[in-house]
Protein backbone atom coordinates (compact mmCIF):
# COMPACT_ATOMS: atom_id res chain seq x y z
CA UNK A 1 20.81 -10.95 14.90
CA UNK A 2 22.23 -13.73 12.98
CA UNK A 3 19.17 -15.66 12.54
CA UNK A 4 17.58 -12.44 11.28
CA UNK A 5 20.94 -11.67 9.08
CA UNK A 6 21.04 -15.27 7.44
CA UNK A 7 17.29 -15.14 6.37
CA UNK A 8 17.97 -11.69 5.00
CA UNK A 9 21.01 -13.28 3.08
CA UNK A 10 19.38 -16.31 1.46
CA UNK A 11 15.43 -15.30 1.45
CA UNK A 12 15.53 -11.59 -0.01
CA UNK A 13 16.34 -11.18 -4.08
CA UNK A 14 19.14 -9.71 -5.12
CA UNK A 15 20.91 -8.46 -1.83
CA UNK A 16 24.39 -8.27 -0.78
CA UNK A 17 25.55 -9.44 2.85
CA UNK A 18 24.29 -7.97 5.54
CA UNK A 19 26.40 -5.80 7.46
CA UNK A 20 26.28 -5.66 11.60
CA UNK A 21 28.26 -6.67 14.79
CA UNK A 22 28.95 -10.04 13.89
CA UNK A 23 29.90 -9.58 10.49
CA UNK A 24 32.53 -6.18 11.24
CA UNK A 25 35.91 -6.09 10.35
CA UNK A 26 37.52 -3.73 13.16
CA UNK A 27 41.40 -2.81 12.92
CA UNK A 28 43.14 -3.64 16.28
CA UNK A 29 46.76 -2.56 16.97
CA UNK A 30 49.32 -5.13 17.17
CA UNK A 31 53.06 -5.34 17.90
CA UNK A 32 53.40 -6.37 14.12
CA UNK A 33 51.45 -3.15 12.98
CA UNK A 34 47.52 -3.08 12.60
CA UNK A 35 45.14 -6.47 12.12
CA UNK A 36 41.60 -6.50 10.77
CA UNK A 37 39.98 -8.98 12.77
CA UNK A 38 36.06 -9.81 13.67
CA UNK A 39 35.96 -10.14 17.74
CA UNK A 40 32.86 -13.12 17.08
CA UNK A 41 35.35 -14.84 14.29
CA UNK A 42 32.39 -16.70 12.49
CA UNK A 43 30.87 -18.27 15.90
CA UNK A 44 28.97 -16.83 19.11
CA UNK A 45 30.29 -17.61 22.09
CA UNK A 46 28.48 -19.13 25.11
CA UNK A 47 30.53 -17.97 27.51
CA UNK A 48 29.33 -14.82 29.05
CA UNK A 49 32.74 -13.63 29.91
CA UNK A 50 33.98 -13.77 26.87
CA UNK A 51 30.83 -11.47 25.33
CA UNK A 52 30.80 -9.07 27.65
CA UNK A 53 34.46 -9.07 26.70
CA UNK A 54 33.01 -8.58 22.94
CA UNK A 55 30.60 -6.05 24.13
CA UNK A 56 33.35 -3.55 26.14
CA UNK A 57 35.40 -4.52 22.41
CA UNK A 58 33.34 -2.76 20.63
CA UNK A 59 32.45 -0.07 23.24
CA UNK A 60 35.82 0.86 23.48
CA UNK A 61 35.80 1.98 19.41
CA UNK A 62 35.29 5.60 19.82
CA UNK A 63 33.84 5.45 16.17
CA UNK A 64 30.96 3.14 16.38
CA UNK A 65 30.21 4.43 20.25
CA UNK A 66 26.62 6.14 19.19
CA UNK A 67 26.54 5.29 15.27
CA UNK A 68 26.45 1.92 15.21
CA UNK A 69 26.01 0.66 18.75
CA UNK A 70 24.83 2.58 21.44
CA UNK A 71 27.10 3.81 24.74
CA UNK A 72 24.42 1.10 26.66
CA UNK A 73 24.61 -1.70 24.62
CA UNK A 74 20.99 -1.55 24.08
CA UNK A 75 20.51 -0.88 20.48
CA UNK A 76 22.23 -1.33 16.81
CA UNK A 77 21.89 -1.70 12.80
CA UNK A 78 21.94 -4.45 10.92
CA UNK A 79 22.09 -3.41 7.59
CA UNK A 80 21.20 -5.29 4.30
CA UNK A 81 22.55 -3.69 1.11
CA UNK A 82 20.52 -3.93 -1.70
CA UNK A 83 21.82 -3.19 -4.97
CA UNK A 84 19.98 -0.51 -6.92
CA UNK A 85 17.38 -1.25 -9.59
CA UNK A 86 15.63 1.52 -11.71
CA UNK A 87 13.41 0.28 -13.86
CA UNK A 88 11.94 -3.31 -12.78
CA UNK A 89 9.27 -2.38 -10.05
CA UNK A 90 8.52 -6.21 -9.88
CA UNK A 91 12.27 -7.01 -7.81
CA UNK A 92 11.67 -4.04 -5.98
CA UNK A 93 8.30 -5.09 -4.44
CA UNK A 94 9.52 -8.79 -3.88
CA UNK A 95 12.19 -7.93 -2.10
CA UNK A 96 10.61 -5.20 -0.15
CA UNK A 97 7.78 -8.21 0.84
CA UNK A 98 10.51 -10.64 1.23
CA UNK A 99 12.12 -8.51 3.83
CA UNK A 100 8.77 -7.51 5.69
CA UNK A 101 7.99 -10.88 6.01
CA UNK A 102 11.25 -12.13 7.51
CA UNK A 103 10.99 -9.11 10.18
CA UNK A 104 7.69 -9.57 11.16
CA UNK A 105 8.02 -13.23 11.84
CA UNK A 106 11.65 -12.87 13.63
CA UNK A 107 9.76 -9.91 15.75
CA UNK A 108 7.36 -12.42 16.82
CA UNK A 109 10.34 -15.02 17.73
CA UNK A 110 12.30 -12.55 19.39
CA UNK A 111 9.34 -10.82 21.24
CA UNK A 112 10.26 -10.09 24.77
CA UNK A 113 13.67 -9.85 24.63
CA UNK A 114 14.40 -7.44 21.87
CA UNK A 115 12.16 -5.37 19.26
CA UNK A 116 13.23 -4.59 15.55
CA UNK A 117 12.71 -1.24 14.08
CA UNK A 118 13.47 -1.76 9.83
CA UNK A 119 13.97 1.39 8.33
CA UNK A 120 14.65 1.96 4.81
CA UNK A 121 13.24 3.34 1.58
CA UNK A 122 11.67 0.52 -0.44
CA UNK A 123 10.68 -0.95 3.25
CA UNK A 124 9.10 2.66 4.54
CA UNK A 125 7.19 2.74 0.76
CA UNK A 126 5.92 -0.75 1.51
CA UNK A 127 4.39 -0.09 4.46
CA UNK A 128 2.72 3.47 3.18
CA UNK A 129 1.40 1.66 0.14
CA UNK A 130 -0.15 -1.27 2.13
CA UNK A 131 -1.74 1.87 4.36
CA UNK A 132 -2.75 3.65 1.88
CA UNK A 133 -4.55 0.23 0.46
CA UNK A 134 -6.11 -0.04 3.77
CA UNK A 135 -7.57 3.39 4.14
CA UNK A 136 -9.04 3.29 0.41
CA UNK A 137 -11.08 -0.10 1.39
CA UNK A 138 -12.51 1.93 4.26
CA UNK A 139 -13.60 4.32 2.15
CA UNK A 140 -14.74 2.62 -0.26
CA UNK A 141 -16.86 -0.16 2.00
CA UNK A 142 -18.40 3.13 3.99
CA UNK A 143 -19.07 4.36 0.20
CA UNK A 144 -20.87 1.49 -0.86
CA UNK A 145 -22.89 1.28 1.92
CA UNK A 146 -23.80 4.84 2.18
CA UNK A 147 -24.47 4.97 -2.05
CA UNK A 148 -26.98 1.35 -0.92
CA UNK A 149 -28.77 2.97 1.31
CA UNK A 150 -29.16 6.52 -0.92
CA UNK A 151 -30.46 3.70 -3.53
CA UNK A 152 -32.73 1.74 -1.57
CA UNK A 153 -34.26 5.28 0.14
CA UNK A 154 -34.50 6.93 -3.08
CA UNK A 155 -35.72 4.15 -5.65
CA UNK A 156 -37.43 1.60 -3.69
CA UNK A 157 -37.15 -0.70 -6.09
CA UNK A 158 -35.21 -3.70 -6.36
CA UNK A 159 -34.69 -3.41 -10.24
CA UNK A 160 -34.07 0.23 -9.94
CA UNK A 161 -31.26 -0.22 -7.11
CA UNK A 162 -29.91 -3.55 -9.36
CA UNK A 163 -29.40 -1.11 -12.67
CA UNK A 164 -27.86 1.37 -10.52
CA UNK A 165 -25.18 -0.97 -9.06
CA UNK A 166 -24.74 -2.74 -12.65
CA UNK A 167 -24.09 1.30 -14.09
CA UNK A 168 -21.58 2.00 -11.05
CA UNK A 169 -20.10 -1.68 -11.71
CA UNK A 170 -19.46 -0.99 -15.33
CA UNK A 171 -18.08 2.63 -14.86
CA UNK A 172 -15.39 1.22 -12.39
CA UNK A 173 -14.80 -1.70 -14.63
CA UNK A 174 -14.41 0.37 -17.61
CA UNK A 175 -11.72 2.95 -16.02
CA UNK A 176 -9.66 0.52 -14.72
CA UNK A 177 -9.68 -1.76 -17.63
CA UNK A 178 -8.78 0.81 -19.88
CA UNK A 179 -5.97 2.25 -17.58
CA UNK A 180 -4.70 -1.37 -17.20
CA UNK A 181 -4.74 -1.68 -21.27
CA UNK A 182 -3.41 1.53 -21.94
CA UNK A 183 -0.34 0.69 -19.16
CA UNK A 184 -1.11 3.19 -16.91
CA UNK A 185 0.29 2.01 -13.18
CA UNK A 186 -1.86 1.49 -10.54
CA UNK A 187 -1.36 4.00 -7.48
CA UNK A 188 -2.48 3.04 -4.14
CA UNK A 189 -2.80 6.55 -2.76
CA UNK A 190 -5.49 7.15 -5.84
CA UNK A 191 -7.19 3.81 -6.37
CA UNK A 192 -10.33 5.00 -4.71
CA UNK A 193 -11.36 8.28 -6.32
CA UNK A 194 -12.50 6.25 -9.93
CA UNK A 195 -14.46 3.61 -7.18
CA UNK A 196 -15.62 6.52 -5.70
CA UNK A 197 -16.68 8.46 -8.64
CA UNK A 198 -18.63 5.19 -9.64
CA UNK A 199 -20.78 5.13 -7.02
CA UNK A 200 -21.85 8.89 -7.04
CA UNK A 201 -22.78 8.10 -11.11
CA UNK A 202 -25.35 5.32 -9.98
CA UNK A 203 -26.34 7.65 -7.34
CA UNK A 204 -26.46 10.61 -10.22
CA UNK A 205 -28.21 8.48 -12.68
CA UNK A 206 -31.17 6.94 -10.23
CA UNK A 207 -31.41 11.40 -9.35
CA UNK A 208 -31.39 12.16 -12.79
CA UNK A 209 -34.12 9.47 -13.38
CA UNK A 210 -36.44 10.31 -10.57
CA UNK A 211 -36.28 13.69 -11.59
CA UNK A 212 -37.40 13.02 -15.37
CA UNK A 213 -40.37 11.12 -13.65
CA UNK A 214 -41.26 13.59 -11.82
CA UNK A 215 -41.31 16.83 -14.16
CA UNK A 216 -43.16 14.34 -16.44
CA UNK A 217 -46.02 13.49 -14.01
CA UNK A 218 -46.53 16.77 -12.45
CA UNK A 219 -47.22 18.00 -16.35
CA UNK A 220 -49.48 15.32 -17.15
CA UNK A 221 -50.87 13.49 -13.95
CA UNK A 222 -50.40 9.99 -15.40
CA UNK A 223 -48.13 7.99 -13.57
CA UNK A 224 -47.33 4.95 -15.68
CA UNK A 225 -46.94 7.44 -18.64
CA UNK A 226 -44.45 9.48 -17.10
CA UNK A 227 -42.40 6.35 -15.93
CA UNK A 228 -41.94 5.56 -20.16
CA UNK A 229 -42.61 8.85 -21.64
CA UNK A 230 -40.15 10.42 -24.11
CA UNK A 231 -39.82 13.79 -25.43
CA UNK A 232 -41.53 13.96 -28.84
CA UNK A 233 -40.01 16.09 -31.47
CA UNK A 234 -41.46 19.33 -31.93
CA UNK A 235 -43.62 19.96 -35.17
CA UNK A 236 -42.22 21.89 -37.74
CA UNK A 237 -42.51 25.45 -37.98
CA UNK A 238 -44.36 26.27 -41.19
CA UNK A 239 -43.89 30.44 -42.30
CA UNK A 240 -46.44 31.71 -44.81
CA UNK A 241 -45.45 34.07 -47.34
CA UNK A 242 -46.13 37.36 -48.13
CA UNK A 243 -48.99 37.07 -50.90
């Protein structure tokens, strides 16, 4: 716990002290009246007397019995205040990294003789987002590969499956570029449907194109025709008048 509360201190932006048993201020009843005191008093002892002294301390406060330590000694918070900020997403995600980071490597330390459990909002939205990131590359790796293979089957052509990709390429490129110029922020929950939609235009286009080839050659037989033919404008209508 202090390890964990001194890296929380001096490694996370912006945050206040942390708050937990070795940092609380309890009021004990004297014969001079009431004195706020901290049973560690800045050090840990090594003597297990005196901490299990500590331990039935703090077990004996009838107000942090259950809401800040357990009745078995077995768990308790740690808290880490962190001042609010509104509009500067930046400080929010460094410190919400900042403090993932510090937990998952004291976790690792500590493994075996005590597990961490970090709640909190801009902690719990951290670990959704990089979830949410997660899931969308799965879907968009099974995606690709499913809209290759719809390519390859359909087209059989390298050129044909190389436009495609370069047409879904530049439709993703071109909606996130413009979102990015026009400010728009990036959501993590959402960042797959315009990959997505990408993909099913190359697949649309190399349909629509097959398609064309097809209603061309079955109308005039010739293959290599059909592959560049065109419609040609229709001929003008000429009316004759009435004599």
């Amino acid at each position: 716990m202090d390890k964990l509360g001194r890296r929380l201190e001096t490694e996370v932006p912006a945050a206040s002290s942390v708050y937990s048993l070795l940092t609380m201020t309890v009021p004990v009843g004297s014969e001079d009246g009431i004195e706020i005191k901290n049973p560690f008093d800045g050090k840990i002892p090594d003597d297990p007397k005196k901490l299990k002294e500590i331990k039935d301390f703090f077990l004996s406060r009838e107000s942090l019995v259950n809401v800040f330590v357990s009745a078995d000694a077995t768990e308790t918070w740690l808290i880490l205040p962190l001042p609010r900020v509104k509009d500067d997403r930046s400080l929010r995600n460094q410190r919400s990294r900042a403090a993932q980071k510090i937990i998952q490597e004291v976790s690792k330390e500590c493994q075996g003789v005590c597990s961490l459990n970090p709640v909190g909002w801009d902690y719990s939205a951290t670990e959704a987002s990089d979830y949410a990131i997660r899931e969308a590359m799965t879907r968009i790796s099974i995606g690709f590969a499913v809209m290759l293979f719809m390519l390859i089957f359909l087209l059989r052509s390298l050129r044909g499956v190389a436009f495609s990709l370069l047409s879904a390429f530049l439709g993703i490129a071109s909606v996130l570029g413009l979102s990015s110029y026009l400010g728009f922020p990036i959501n993590a929950n959402a960042i797959s449907l315009p990959i997505l939609l990408g993909m099913a235009l190359s697949i649309g286009y190399s349909l629509h194109v097959i398609n064309s080839f097809k209603r061309h050659f079955r109308r005039t037989g010739k293959r290599i025709e059909s592959v560049i033919l065109r419609k040609k404008p229709k001929p003008a209508r000429i009316e004759r008048g009435r004599s």
